[in-house]
PDB file of N, CA and C in Angstrom:
ATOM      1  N   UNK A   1       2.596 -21.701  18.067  1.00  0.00           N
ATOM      2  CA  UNK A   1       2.076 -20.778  17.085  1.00  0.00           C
ATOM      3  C   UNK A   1       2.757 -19.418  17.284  1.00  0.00           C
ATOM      4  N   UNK A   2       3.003 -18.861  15.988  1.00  0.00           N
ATOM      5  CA  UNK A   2       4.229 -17.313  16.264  1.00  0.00           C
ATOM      6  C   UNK A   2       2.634 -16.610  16.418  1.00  0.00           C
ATOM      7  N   UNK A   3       3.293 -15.536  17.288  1.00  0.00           N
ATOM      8  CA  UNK A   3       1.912 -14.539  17.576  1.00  0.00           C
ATOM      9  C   UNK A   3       2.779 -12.983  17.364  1.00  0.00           C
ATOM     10  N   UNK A   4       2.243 -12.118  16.061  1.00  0.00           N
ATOM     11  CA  UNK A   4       2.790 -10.832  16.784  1.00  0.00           C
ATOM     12  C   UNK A   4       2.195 -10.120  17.341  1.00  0.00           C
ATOM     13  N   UNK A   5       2.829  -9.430  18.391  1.00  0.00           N
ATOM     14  CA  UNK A   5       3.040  -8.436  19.678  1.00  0.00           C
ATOM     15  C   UNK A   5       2.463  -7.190  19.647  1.00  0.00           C
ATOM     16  N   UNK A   6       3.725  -6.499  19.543  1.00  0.00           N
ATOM     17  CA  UNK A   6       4.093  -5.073  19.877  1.00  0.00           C
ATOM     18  C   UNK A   6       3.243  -4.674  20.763  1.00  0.00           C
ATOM     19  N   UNK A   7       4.083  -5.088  22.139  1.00  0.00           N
ATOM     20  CA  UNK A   7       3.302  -5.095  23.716  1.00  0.00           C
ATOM     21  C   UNK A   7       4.755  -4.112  24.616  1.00  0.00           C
ATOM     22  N   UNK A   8       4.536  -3.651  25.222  1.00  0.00           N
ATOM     23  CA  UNK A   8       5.017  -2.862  26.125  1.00  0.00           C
ATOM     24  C   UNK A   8       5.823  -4.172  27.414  1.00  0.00           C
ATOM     25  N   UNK A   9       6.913  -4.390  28.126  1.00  0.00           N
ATOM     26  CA  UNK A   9       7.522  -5.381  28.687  1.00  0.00           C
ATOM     27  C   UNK A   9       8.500  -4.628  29.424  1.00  0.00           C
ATOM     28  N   UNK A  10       8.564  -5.092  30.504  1.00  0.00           N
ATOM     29  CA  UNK A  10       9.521  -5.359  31.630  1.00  0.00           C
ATOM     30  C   UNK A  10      10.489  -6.393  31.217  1.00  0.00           C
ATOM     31  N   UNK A  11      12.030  -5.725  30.949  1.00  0.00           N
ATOM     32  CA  UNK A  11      13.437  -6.794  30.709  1.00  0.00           C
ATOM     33  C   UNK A  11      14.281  -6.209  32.079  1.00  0.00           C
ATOM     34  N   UNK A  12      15.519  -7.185  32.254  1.00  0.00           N
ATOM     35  CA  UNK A  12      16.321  -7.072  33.421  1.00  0.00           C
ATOM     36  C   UNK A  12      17.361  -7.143  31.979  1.00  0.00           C
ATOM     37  N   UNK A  13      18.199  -6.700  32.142  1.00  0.00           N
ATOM     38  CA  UNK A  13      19.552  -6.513  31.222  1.00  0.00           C
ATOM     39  C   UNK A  13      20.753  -6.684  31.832  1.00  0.00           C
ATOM     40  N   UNK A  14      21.470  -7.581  31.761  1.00  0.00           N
ATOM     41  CA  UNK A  14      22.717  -7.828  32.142  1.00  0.00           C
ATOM     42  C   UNK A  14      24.500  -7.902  31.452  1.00  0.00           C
ATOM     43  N   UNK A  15      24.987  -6.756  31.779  1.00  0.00           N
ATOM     44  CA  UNK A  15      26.615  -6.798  30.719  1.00  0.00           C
ATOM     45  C   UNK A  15      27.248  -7.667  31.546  1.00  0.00           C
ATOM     46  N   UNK A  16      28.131  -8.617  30.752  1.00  0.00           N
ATOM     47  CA  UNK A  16      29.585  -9.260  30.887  1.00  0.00           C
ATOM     48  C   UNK A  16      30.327  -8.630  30.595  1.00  0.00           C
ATOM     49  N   UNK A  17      31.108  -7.790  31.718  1.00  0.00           N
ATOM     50  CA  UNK A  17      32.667  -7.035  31.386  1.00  0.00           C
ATOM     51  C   UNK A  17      33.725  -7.618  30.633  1.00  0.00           C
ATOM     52  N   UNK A  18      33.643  -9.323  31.072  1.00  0.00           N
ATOM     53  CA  UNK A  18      34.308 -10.003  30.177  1.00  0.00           C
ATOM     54  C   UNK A  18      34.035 -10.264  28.955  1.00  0.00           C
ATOM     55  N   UNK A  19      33.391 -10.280  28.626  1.00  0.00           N
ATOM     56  CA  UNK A  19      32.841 -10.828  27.372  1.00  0.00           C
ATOM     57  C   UNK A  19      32.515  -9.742  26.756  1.00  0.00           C
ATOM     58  N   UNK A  20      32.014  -8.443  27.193  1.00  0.00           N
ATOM     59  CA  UNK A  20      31.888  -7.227  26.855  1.00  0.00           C
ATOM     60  C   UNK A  20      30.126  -7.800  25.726  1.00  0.00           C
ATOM     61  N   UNK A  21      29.304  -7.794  26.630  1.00  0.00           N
ATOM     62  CA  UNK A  21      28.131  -8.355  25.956  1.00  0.00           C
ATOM     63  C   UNK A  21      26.738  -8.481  26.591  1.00  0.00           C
ATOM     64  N   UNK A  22      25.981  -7.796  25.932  1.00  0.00           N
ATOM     65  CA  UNK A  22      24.389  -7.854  27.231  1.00  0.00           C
ATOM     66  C   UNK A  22      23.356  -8.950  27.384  1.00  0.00           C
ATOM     67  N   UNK A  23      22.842  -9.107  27.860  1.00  0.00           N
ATOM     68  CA  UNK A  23      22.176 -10.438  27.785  1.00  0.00           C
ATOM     69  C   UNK A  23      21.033 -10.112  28.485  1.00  0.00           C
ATOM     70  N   UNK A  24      19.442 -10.562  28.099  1.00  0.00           N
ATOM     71  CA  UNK A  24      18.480 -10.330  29.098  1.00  0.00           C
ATOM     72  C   UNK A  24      18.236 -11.574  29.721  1.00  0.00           C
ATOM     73  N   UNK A  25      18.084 -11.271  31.027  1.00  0.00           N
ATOM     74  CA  UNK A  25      18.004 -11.903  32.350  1.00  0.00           C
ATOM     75  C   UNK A  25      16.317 -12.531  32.326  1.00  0.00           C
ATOM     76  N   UNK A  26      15.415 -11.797  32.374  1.00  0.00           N
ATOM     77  CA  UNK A  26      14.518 -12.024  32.433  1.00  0.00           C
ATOM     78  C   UNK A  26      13.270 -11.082  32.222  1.00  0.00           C
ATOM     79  N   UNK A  27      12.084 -11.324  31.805  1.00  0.00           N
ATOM     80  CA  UNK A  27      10.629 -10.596  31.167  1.00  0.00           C
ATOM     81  C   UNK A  27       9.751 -10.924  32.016  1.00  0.00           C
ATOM     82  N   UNK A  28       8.924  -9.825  32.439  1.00  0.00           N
ATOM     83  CA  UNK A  28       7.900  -9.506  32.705  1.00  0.00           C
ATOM     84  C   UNK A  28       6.249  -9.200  32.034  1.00  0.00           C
ATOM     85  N   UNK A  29       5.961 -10.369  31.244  1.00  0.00           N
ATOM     86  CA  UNK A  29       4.475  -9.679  30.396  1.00  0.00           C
ATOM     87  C   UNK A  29       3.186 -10.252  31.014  1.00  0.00           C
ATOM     88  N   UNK A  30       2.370  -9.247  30.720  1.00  0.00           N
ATOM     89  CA  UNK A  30       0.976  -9.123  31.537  1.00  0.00           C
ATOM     90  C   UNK A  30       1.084 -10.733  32.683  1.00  0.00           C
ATOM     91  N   UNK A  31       1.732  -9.668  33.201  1.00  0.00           N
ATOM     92  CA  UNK A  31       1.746  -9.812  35.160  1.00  0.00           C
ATOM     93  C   UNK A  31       2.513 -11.075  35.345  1.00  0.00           C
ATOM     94  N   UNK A  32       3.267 -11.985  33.965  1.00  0.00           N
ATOM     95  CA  UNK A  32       3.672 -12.923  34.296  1.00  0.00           C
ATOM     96  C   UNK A  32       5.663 -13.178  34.430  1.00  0.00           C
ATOM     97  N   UNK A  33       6.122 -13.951  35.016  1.00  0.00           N
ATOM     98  CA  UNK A  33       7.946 -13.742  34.923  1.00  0.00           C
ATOM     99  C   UNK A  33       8.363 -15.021  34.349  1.00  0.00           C
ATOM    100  N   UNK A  34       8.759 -14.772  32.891  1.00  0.00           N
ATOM    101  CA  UNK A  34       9.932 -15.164  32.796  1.00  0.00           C
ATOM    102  C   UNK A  34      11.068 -15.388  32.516  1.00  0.00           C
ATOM    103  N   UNK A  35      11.625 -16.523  33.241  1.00  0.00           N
ATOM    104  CA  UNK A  35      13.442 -16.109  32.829  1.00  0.00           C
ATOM    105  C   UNK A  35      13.981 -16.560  31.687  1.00  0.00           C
ATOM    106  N   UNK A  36      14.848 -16.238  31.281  1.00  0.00           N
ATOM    107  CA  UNK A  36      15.622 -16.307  30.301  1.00  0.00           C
ATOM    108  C   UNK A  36      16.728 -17.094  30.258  1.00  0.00           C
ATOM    109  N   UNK A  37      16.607 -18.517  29.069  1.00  0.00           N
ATOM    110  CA  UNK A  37      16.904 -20.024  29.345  1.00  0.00           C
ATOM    111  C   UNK A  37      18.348 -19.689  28.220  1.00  0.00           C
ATOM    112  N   UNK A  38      17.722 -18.952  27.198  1.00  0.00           N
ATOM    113  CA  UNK A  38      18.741 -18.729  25.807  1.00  0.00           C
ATOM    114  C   UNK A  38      18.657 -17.114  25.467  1.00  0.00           C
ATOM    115  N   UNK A  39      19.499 -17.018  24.981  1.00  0.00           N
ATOM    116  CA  UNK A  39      19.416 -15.777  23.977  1.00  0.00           C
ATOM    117  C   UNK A  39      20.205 -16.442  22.658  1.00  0.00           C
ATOM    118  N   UNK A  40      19.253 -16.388  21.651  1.00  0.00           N
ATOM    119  CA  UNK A  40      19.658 -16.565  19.868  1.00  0.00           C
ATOM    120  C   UNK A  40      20.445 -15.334  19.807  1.00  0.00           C
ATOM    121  N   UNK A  41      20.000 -15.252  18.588  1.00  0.00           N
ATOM    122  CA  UNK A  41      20.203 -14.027  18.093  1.00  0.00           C
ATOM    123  C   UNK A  41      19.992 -12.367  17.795  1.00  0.00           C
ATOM    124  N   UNK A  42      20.938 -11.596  18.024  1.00  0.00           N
ATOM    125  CA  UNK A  42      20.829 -10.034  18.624  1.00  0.00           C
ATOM    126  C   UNK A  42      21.649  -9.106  17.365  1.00  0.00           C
ATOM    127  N   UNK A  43      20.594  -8.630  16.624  1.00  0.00           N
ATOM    128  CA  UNK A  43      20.758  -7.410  15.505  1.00  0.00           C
ATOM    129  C   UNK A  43      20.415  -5.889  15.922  1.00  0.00           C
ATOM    130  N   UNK A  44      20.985  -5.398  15.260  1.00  0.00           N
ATOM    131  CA  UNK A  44      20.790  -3.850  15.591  1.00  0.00           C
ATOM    132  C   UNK A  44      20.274  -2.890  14.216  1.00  0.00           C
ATOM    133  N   UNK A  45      19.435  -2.241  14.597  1.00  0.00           N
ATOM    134  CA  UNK A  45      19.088  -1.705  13.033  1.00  0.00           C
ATOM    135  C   UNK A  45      18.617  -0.291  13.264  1.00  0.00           C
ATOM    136  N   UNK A  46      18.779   0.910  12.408  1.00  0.00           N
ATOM    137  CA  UNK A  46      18.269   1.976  12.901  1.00  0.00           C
ATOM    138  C   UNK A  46      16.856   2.491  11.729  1.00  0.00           C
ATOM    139  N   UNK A  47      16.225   3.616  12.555  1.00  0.00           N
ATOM    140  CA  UNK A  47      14.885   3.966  11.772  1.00  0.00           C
ATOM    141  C   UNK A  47      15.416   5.586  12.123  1.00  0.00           C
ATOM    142  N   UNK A  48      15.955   6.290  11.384  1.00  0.00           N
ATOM    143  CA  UNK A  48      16.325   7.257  11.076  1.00  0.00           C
ATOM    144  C   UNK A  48      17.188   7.055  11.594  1.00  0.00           C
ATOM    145  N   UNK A  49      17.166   8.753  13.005  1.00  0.00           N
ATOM    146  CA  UNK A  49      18.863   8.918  13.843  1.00  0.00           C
ATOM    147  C   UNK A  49      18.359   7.695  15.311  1.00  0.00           C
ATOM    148  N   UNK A  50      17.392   6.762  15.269  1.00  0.00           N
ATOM    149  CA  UNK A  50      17.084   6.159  16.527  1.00  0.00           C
ATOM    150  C   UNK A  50      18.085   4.515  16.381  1.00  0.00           C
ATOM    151  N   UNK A  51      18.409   3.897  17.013  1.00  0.00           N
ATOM    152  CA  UNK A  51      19.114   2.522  17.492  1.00  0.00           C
ATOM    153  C   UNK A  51      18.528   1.690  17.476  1.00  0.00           C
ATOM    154  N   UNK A  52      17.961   0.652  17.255  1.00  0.00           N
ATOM    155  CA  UNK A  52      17.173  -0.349  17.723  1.00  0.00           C
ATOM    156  C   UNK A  52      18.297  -1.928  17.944  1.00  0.00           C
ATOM    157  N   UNK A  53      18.061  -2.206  19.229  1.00  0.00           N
ATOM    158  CA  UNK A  53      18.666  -3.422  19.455  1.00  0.00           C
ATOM    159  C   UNK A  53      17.146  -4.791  19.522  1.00  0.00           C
ATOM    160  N   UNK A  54      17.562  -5.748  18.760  1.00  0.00           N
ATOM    161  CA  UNK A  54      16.660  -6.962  18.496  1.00  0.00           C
ATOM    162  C   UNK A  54      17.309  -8.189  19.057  1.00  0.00           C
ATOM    163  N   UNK A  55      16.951  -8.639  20.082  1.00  0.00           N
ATOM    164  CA  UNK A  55      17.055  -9.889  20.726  1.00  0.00           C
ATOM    165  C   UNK A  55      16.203 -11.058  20.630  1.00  0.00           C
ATOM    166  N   UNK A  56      16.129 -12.152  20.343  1.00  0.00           N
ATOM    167  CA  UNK A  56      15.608 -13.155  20.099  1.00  0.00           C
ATOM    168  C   UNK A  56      16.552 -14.073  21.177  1.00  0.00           C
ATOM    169  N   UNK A  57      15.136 -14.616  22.292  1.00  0.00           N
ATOM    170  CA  UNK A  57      15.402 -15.243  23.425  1.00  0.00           C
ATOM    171  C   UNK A  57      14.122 -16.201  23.694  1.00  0.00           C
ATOM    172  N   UNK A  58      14.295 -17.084  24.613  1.00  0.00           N
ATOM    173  CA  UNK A  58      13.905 -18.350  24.918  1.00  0.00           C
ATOM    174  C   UNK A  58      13.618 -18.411  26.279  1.00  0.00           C
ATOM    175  N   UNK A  59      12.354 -18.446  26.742  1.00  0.00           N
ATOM    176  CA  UNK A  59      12.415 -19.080  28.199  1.00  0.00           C
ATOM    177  C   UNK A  59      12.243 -20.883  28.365  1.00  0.00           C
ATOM    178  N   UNK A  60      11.906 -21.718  29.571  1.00  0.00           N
ATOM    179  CA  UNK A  60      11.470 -22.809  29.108  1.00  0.00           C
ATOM    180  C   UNK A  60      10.794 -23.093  28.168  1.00  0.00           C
ATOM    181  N   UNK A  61       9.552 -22.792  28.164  1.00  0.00           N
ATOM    182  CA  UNK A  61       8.081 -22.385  27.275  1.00  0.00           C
ATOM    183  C   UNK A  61       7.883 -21.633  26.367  1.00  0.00           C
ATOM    184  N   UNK A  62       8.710 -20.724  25.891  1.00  0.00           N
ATOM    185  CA  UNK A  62       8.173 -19.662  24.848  1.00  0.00           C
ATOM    186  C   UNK A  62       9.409 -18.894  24.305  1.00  0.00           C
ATOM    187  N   UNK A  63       9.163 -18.798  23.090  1.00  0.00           N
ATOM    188  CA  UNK A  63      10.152 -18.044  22.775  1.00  0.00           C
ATOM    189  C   UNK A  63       9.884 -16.261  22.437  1.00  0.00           C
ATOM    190  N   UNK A  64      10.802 -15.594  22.391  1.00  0.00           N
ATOM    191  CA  UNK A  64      10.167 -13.926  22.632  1.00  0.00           C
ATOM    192  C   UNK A  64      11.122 -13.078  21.377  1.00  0.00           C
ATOM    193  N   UNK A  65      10.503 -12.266  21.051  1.00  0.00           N
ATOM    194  CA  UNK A  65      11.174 -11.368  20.197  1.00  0.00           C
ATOM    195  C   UNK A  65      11.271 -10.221  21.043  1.00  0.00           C
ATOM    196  N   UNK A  66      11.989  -9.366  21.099  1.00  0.00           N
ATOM    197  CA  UNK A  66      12.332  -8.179  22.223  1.00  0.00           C
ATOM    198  C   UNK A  66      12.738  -6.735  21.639  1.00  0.00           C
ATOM    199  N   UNK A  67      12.444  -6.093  21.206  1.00  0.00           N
ATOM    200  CA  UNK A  67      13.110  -4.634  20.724  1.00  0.00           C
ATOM    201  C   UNK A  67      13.439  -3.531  21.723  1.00  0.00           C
ATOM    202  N   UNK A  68      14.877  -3.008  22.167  1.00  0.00           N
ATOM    203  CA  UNK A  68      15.029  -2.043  22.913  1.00  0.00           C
ATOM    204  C   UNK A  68      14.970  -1.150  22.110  1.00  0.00           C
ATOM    205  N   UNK A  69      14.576   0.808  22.400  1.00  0.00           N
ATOM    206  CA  UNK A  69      14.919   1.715  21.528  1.00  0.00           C
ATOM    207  C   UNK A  69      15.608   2.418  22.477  1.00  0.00           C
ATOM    208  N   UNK A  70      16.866   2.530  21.604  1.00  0.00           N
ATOM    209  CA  UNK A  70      17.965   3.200  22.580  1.00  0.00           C
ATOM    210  C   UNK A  70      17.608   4.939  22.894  1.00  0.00           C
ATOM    211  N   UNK A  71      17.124   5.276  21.969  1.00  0.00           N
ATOM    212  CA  UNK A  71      16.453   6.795  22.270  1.00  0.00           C
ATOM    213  C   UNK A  71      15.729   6.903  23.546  1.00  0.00           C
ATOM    214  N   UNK A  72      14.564   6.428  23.855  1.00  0.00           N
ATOM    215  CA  UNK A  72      13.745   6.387  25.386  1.00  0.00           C
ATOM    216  C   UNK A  72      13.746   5.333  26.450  1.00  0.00           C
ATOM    217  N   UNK A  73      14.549   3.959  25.869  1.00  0.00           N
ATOM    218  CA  UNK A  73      15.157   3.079  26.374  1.00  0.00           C
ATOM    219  C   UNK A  73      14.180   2.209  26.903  1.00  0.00           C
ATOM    220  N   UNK A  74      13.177   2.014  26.302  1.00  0.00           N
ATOM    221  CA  UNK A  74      11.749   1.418  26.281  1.00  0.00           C
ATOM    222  C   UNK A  74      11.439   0.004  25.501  1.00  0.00           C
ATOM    223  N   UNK A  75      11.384  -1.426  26.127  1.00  0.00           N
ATOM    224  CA  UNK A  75      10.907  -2.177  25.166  1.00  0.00           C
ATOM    225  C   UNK A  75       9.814  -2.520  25.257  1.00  0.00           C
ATOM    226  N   UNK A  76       9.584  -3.794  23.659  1.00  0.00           N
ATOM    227  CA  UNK A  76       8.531  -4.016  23.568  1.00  0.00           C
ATOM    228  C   UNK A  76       9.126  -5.810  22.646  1.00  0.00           C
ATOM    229  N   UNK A  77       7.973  -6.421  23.042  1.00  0.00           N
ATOM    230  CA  UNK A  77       7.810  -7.742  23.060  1.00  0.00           C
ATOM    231  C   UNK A  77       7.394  -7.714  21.496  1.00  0.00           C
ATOM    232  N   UNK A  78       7.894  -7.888  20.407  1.00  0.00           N
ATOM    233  CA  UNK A  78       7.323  -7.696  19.214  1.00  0.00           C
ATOM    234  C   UNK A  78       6.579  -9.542  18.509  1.00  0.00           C
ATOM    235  N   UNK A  79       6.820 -10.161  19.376  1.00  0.00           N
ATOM    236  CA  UNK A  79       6.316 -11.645  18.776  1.00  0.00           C
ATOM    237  C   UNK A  79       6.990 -12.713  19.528  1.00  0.00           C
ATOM    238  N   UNK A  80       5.779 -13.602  19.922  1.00  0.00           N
ATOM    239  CA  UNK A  80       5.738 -14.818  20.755  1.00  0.00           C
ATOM    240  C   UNK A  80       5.686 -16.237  20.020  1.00  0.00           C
ATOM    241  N   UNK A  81       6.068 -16.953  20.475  1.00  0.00           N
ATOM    242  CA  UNK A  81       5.875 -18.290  19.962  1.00  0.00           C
ATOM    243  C   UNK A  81       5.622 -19.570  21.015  1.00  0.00           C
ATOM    244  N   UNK A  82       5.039 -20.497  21.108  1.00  0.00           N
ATOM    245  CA  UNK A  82       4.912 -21.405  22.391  1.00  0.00           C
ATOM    246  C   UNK A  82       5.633 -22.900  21.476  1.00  0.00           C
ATOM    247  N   UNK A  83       6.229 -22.431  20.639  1.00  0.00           N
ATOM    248  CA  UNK A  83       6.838 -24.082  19.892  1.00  0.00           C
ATOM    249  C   UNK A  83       5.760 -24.714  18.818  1.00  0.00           C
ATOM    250  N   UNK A  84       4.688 -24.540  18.993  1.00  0.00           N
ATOM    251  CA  UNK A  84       3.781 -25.214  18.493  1.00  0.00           C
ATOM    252  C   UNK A  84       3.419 -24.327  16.643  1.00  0.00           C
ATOM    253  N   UNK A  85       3.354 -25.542  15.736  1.00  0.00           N
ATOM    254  CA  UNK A  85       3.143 -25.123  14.533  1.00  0.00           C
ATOM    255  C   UNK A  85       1.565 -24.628  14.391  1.00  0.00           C
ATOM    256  N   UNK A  86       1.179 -23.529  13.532  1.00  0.00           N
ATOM    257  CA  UNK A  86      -0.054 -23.694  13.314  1.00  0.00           C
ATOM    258  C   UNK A  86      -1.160 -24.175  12.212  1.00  0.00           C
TER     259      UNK A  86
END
């Protein structure tokens, strides 16, 4: 079932020099870890003069929507899914 968010989250962020490309490693939400199996797809969109990077990633179990704001460099978990239709 998709659930939306907009929850406050702990990401680990990782660049490939080679590849020249970031990837999150792994999430932290209410008190739980986990890692990061996939990353889909990653858009960027702005809300005035602010950045927003959008990651759509996968752990075993769940899939996560992720928003960084490059201004205070703060994310947030904007919508969950566990696979299941509702």
């Amino acid at each position: 079932m998709v659930e939306k968010i907009s929850s406050p989250v702990s990401v680990s962020l990782s660049f490939d020099s080679k590849k020249r490309k970031v990837y999150p490693k792994w999430i932290i939400w209410n008190n739980r870890f986990y890692p990061i199996v996939k990353v889909g797809l990653h858009h960027t969109f702005r809300q005035g003069r602010t950045l927003f990077h959008v990651f759509s990633v996968a752990s075993k179990s769940m899939f996560f929507r992720l928003v960084l704001n490059t201004e205070n460099l703060h994310w947030r978990l904007e919508e969950t899914s566990d696979g299941e239709l509702s």
